[in-house]
Structure formats: structure tokens, C-alpha cells
N, C-alpha and C. Protein backbone atom coordinates (compact mmCIF):
# COMPACT_ATOMS: atom_id res chain seq x y z
N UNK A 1 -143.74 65.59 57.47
CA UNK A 1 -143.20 65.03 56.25
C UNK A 1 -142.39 63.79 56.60
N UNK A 2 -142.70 62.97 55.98
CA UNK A 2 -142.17 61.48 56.15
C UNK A 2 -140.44 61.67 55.73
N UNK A 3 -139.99 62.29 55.04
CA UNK A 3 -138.45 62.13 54.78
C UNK A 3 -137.79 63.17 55.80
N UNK A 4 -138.05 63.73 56.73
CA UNK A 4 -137.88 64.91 57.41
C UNK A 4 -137.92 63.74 58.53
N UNK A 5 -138.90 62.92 59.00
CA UNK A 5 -138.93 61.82 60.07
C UNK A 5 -137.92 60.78 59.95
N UNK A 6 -137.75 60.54 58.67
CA UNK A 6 -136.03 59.61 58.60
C UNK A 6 -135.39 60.20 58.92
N UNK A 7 -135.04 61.05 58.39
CA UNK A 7 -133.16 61.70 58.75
C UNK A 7 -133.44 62.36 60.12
N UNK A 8 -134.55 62.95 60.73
CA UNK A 8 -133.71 63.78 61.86
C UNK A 8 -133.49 63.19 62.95
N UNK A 9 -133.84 61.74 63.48
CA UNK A 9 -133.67 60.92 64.51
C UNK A 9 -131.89 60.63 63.74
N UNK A 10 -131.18 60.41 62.66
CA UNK A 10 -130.29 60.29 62.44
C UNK A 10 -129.06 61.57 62.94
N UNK A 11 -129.81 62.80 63.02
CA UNK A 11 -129.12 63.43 63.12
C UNK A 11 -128.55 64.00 64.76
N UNK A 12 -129.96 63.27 65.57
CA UNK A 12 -129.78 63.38 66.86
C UNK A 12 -128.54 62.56 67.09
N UNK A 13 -129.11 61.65 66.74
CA UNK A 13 -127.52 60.18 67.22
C UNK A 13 -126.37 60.87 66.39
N UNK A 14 -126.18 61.31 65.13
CA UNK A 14 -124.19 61.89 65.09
C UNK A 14 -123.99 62.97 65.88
N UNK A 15 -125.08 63.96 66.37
CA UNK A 15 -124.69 64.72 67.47
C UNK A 15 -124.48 64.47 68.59
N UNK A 16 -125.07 63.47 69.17
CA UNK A 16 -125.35 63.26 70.32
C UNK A 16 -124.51 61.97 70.41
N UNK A 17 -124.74 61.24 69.76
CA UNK A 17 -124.36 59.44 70.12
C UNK A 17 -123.47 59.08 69.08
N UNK A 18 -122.53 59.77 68.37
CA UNK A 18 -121.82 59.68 66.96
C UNK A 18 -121.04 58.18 67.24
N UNK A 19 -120.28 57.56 68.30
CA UNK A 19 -119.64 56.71 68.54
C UNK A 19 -120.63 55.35 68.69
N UNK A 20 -121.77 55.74 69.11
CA UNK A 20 -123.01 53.95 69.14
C UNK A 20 -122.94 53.58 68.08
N UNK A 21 -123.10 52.10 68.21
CA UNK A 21 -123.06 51.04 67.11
C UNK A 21 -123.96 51.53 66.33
N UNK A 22 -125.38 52.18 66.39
CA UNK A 22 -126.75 52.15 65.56
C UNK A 22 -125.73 53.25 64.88
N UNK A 23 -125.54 54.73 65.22
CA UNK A 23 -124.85 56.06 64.45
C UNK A 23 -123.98 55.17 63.29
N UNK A 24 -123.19 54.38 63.54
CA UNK A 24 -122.03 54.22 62.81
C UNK A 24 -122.41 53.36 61.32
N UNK A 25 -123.75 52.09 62.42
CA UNK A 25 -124.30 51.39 61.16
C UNK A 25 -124.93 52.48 60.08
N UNK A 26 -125.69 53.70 60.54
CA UNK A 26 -126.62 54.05 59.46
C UNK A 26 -124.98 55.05 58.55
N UNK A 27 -124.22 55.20 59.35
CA UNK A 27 -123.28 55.74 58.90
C UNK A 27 -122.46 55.27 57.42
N UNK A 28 -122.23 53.95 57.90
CA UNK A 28 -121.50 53.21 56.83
C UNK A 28 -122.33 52.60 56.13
N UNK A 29 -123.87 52.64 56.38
CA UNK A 29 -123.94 51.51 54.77
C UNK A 29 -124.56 52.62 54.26
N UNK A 30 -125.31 53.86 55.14
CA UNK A 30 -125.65 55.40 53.85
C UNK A 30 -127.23 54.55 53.84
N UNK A 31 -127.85 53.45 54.40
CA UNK A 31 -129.29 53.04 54.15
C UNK A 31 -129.97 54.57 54.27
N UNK A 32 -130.09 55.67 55.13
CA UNK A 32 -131.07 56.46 54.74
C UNK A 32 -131.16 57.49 53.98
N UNK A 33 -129.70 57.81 53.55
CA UNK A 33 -129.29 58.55 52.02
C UNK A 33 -129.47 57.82 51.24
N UNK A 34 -129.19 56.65 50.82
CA UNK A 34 -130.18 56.01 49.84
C UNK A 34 -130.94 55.62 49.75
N UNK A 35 -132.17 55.48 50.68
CA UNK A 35 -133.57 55.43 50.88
C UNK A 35 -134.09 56.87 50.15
N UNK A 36 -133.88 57.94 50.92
CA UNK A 36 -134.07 58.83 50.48
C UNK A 36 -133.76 59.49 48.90
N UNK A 37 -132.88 58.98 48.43
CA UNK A 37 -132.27 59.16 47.17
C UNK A 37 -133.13 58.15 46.16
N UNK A 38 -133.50 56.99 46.83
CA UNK A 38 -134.35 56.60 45.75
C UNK A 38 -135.63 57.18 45.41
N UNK A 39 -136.30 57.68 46.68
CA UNK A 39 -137.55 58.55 46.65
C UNK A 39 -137.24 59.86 45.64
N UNK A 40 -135.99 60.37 45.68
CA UNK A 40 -135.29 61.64 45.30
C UNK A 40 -135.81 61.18 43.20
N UNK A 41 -135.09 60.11 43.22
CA UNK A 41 -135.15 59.81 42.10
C UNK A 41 -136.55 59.57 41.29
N UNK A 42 -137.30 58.78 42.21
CA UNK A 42 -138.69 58.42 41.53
C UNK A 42 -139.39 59.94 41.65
N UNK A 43 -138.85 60.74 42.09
CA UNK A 43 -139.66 62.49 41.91
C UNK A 43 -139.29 62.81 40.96
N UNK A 44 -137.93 62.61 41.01
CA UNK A 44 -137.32 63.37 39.37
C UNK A 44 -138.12 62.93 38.18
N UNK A 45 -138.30 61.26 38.11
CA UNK A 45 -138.56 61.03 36.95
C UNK A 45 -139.78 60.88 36.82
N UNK A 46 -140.93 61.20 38.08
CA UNK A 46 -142.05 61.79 37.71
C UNK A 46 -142.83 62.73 36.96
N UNK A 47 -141.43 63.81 37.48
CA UNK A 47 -141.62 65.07 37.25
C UNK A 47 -141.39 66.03 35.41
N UNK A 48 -140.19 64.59 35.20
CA UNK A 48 -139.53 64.78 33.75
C UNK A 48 -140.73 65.19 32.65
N UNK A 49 -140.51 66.44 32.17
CA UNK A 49 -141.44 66.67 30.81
C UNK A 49 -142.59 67.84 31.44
N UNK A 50 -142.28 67.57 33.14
CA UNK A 50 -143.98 68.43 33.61
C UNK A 50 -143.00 69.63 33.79
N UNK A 51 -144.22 70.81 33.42
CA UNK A 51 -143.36 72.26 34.33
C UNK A 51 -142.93 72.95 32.95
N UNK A 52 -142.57 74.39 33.27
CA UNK A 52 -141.84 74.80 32.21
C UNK A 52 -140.58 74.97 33.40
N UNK A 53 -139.76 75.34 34.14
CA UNK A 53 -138.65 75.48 35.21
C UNK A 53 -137.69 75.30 34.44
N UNK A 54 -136.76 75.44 34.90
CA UNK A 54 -135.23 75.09 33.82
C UNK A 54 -134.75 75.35 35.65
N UNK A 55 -132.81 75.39 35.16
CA UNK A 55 -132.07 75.83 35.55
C UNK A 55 -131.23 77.07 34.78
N UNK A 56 -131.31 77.93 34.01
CA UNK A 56 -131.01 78.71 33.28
C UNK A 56 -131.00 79.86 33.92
N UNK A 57 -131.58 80.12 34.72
CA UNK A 57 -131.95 81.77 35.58
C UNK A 57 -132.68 81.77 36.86
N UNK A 58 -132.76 82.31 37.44
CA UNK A 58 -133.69 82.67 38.57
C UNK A 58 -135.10 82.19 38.34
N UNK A 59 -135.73 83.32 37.40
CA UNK A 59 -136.97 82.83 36.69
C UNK A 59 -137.35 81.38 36.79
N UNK A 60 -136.30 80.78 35.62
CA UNK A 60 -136.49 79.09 35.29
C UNK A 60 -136.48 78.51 36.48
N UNK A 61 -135.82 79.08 37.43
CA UNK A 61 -135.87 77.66 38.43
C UNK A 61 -137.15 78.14 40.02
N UNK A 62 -137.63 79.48 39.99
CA UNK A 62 -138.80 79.36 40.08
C UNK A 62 -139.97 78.73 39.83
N UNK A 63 -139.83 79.40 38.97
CA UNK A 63 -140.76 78.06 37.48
C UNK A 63 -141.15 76.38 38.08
N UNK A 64 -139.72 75.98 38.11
CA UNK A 64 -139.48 75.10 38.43
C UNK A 64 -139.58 74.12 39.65
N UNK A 65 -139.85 75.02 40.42
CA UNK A 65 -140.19 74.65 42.22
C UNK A 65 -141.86 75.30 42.66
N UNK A 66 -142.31 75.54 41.10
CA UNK A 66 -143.89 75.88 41.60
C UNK A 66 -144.35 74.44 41.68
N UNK A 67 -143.49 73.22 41.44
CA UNK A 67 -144.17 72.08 40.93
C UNK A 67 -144.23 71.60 42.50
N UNK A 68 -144.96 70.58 43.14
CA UNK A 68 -144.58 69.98 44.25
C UNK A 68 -143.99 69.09 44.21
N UNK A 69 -144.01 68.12 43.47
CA UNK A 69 -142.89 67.31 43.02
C UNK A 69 -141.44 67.57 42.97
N UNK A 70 -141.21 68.44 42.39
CA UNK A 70 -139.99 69.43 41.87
C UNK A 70 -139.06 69.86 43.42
N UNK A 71 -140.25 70.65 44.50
CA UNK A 71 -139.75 71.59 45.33
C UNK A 71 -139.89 70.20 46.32
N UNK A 72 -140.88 69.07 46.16
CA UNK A 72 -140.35 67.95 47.51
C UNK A 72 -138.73 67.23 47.31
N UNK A 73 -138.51 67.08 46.16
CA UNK A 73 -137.47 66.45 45.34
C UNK A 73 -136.09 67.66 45.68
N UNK A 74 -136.29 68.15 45.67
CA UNK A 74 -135.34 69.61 45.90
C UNK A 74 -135.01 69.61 47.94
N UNK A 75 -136.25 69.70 48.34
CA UNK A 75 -135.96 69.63 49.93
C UNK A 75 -135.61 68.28 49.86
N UNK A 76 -135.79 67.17 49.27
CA UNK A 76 -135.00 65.65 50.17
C UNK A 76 -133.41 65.85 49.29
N UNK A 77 -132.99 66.43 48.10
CA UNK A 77 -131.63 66.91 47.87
C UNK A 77 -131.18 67.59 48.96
N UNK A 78 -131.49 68.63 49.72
CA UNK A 78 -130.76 69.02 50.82
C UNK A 78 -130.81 67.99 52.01
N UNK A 79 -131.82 67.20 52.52
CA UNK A 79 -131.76 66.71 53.39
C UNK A 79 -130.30 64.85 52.93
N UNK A 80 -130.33 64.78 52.18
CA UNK A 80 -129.29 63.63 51.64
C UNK A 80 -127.78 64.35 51.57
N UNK A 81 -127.80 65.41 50.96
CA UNK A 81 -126.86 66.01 50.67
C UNK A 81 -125.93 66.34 52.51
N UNK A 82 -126.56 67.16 52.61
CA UNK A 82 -126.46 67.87 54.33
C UNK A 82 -126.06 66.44 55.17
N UNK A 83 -127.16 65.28 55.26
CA UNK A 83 -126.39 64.72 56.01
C UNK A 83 -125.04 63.96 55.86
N UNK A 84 -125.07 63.95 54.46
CA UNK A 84 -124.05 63.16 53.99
C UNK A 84 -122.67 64.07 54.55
N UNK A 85 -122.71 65.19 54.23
CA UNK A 85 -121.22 66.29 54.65
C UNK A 85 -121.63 65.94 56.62
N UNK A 86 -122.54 66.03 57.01
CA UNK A 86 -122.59 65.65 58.57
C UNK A 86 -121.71 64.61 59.16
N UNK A 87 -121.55 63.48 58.21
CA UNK A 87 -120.98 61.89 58.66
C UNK A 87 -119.90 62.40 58.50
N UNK A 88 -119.26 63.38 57.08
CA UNK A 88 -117.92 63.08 57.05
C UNK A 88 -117.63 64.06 57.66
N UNK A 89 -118.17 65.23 58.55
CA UNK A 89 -117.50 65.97 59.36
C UNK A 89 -116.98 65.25 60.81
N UNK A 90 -118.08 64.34 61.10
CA UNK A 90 -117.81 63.63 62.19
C UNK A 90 -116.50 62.61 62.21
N UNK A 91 -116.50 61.84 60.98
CA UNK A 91 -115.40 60.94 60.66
C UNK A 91 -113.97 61.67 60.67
N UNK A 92 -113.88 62.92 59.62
CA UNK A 92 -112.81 63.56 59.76
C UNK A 92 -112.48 64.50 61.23
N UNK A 93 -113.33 64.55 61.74
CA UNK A 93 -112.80 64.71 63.30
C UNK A 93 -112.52 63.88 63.99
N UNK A 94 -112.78 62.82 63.95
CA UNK A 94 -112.64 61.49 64.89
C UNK A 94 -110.81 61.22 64.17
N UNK A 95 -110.81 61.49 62.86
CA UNK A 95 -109.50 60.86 62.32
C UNK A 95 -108.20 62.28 63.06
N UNK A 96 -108.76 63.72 62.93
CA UNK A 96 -107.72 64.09 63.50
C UNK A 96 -107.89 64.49 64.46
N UNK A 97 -108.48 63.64 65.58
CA UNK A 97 -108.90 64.06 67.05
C UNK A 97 -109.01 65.30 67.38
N UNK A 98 -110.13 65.83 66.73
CA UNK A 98 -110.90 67.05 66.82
C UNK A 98 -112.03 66.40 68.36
N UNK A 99 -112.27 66.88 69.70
CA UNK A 99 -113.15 66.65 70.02
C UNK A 99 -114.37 67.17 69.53
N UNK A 100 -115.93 65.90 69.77
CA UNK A 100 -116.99 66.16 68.99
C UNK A 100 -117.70 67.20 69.94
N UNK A 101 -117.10 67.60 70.93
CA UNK A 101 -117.80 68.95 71.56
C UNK A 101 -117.52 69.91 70.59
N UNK A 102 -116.64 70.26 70.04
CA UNK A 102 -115.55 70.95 69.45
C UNK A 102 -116.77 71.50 67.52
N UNK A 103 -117.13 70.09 67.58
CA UNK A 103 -117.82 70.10 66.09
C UNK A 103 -119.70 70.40 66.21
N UNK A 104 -120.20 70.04 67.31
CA UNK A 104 -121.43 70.22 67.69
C UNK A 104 -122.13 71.40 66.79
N UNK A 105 -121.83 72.40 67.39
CA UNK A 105 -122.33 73.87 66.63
C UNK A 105 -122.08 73.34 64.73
N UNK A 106 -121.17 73.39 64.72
CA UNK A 106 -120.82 73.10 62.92
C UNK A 106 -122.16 72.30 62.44
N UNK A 107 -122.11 70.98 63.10
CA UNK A 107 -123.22 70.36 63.07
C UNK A 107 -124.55 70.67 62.91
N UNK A 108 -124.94 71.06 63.62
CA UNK A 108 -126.26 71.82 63.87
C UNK A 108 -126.37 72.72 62.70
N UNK A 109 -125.39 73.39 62.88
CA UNK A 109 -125.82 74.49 61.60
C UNK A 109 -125.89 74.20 60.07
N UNK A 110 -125.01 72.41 59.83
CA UNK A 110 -124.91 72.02 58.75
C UNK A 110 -126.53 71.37 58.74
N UNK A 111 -127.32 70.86 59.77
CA UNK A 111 -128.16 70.64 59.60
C UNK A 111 -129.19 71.49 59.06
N UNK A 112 -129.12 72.48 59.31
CA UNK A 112 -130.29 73.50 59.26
C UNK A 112 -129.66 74.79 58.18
N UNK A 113 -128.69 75.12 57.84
CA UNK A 113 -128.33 76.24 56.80
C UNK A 113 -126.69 75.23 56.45
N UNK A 114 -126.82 74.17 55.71
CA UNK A 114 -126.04 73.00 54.83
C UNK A 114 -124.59 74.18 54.67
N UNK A 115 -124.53 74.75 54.12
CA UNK A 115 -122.93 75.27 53.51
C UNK A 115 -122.61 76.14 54.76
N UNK A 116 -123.31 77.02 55.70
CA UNK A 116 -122.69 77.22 56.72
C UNK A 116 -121.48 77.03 57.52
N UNK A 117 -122.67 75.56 58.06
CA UNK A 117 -122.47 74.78 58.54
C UNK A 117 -120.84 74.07 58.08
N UNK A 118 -120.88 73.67 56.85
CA UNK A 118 -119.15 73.10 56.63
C UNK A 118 -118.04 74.61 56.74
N UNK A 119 -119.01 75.39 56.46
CA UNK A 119 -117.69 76.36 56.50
C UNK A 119 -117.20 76.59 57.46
N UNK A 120 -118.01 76.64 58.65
CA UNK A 120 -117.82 76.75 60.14
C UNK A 120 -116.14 75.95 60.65
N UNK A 121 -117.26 74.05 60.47
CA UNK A 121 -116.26 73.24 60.30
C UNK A 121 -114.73 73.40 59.66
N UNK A 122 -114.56 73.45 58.32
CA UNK A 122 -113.68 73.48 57.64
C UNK A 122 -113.06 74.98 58.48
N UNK A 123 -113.23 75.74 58.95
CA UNK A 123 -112.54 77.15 59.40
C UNK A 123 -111.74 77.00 60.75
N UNK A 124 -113.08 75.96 60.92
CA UNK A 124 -112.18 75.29 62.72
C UNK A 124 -111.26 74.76 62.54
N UNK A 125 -111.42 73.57 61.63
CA UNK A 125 -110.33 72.35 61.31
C UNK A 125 -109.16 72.84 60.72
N UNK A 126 -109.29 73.98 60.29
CA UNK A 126 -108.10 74.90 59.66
C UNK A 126 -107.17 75.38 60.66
N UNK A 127 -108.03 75.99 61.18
CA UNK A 127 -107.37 77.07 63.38
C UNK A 127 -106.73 75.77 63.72
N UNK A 128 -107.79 74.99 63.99
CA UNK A 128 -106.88 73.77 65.25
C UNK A 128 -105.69 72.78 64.28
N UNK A 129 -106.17 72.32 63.18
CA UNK A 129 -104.95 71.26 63.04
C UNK A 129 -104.19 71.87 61.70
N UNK A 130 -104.34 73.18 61.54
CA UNK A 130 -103.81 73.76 60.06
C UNK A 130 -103.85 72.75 58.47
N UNK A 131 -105.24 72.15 58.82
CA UNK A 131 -105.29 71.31 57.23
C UNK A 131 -106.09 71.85 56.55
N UNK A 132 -105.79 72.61 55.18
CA UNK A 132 -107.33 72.93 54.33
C UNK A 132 -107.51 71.86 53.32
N UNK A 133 -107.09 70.87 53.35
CA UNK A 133 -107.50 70.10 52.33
C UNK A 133 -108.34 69.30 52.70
């Protein structure tokens, strides 16, 4: 899958290379969250009117992800979403000198199971520098 080939070379470099110039550029201008978000968008409004799906219940949003449109549009929402909480886990460790050995695991797991993954983070960042906000 072509949006699965953008982001995960991104995700090697904030794990791995979070401090290189390339990590920081795709960091701050967000080019492949909003690459991806525009694709996100032209699904949505493909999709507008097709399907019976809702968000109303379980059911409806079954319904709703029988579409391929629907369920590709849905996986590049997690993949935009996820990396986006990735950057700012990295940033807010860098700000309260959390080492990024320290955040690795969080990482990873935000990659691959998204709310985990921050909770991990946010539980650490709680232990080590007592901030929940």
C-alpha cells in the first residue's frame, strides 16, 4: 500500500534518527500528514452518499467499512493521526529531557496499537518528571 510506504520510512527516522535534519524537516512542515490527509479527504468525498454505514452503532459502522474506500480512508486516519502523537511524543521529550532511549518502546507501540502507545508514554512522563498535563 502506497500510504503505508510514506509514513513508515518516517517512522524509522523519529525512532531511530529523531535529531537529523531530514526527521525534523518532515517533522515541522507535517508534508506527509498532509499528503496523506489530502488523499484522506479525496476518499471521504468520494465516498459521500455511497454505503448505508453510519456512525450510530457497531452495526452502522460495519456497514460502513464494508466500503473500500471507507476502510482505506479509515486506515490512512490512523496512520496521520498515530504519527502525528509520534512527533509530539518525541518533541515533548526532547523539551523535558526525557532520553529517546527512554521513549523508543512508547514509540513503537504508538506505531502499531496508536492509544497504547501514548498511554505508555504519558505513564512514563508522569513516573519520571511528575507532569500529567
Amino acid at each position: 500500500m502506497v500510504c503505508n510506504a510514506m509514513i513508515l520510512p518516517f517512522w524509522v527516522m523519529l525512532i531511530f534518527i529523531p535529531n537529523h535534519a531530514i526527521t525534523k524537516w518532515f517533522s515541522r512542515t507535517y508534508f506527509l500528514q498532509l499528503t496523506l490527509a489530502l488523499i484522506y479527504a479525496f476518499l471521504i468525498i468520494q465516498s459521500i452518499g455511497k454505503g448505508n454505514g453510519g456512525f450510530g452503532s457497531l452495526k452502522e459502522l460495519h456497514l460502513l467499512f464494508e466500503s473500500d474506500g471507507a476502510l482505506l480512508a479509515g486506515w490512512i486516519h490512523y496512520l496521520v493521526f498515530d504519527s502525528f502523537v509520534g512527533m509530539w511524543m518525541v518533541r515533548d521529550a526532547q523539551k523535558r529531557n526525557i532520553p529517546h532511549l527512554r521513549i523508543i518502546a512508547p514509540l513503537v507501540f504508538t506505531l502499531l496499537m496508536g492509544p497504547i502507545g501514548l498511554l505508555l508514554y504519558i505513564a512514563y512522563r508522569h513516573v519520571k518528571t511528575g507532569v500529567s498535563e
